[in-house]
Protein backbone atom coordinates (compact mmCIF):
# COMPACT_ATOMS: atom_id res chain seq x y z
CA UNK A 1 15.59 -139.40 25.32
CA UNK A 2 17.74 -136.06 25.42
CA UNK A 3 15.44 -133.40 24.86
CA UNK A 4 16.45 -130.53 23.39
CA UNK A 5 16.17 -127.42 25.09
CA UNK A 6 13.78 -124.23 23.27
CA UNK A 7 16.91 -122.20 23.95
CA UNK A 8 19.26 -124.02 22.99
CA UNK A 9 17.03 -124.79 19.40
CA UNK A 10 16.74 -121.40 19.27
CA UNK A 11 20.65 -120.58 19.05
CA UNK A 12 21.46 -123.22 16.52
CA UNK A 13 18.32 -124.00 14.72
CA UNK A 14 19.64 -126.60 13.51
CA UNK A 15 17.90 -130.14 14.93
CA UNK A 16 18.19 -133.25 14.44
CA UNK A 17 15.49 -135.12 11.96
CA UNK A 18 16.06 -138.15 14.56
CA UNK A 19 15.15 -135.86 17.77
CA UNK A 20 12.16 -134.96 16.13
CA UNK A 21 10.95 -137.68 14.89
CA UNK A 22 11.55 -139.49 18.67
CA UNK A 23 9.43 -136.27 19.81
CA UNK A 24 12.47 -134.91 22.09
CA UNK A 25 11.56 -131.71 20.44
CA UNK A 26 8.99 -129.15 21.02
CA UNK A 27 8.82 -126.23 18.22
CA UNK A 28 5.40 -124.39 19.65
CA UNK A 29 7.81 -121.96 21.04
CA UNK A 30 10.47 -121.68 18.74
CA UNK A 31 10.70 -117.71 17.92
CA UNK A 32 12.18 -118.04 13.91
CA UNK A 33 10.64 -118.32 10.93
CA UNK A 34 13.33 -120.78 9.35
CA UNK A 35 14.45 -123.65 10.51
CA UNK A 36 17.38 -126.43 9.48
CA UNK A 37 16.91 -129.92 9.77
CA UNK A 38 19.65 -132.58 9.43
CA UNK A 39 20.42 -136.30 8.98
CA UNK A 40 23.00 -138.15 8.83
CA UNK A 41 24.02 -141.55 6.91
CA UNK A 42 25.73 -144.27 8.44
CA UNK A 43 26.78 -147.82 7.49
CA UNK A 44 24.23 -148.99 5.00
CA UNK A 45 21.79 -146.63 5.87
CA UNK A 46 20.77 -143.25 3.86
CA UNK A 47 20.28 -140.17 5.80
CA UNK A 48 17.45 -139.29 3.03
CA UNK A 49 14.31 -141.56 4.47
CA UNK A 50 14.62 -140.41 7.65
CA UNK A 51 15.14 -136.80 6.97
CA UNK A 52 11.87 -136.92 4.07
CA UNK A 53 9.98 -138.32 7.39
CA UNK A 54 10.90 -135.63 9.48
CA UNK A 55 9.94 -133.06 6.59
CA UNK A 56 6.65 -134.91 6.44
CA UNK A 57 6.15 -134.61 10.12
CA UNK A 58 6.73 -130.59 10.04
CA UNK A 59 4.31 -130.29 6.82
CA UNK A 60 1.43 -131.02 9.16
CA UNK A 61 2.43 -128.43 11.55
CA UNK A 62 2.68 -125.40 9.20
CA UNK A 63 6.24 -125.88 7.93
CA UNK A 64 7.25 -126.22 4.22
CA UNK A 65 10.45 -127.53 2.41
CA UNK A 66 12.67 -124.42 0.93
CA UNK A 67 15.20 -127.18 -0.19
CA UNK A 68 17.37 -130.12 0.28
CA UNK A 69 21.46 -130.03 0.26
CA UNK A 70 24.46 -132.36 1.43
CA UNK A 71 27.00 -130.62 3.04
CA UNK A 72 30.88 -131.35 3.28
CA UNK A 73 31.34 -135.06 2.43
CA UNK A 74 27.82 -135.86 1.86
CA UNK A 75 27.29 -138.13 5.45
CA UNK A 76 25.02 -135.25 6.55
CA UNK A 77 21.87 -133.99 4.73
CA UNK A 78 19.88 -131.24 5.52
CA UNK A 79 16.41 -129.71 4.75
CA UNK A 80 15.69 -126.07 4.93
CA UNK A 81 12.17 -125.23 6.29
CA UNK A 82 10.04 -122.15 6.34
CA UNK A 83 7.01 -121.59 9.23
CA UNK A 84 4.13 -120.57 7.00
CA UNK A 85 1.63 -119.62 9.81
């Protein structure tokens, strides 16, 4: 596990639908409102399920879906969330 750092999540916020979902992050301290999640595909595999699964995950903790874009070349695809409490 490489857990990712509140400060570090903080500069970016930008994280990894994969570190979230393997629980290497913790968001009760994370000081934005907004928050970017990405995925990326590799060989035979969508970036799509797992990113939907980490949007799930967030739901239940007060986060909602703004939207969904691939960026660049389409390998990576992010989801835009909004804290609503």
């Amino acid at each position: 596990m490489a857990f990712v750092s509140p400060q570090q999540l903080a500069q970016t916020r930008v994280v990894r639908a994969e570190s979230l979902l393997q629980g290497e992050v913790d968001l009760r301290a994370y000081p934005h409102r907004h928050l970017a999640l990405v995925s990326s595909s590799g060989f035979m595999r969508s970036a799509v399920p797992q990113l939907m699964q980490a949007v799930e995950h967030l739901s239940n903790y007060g986060w909602e879906l703004v939207t969904v874009t691939a960026v660049g070349d389409g390998h990576n695809v992010y989801a835009f969330m909004r804290r609503t409490t």
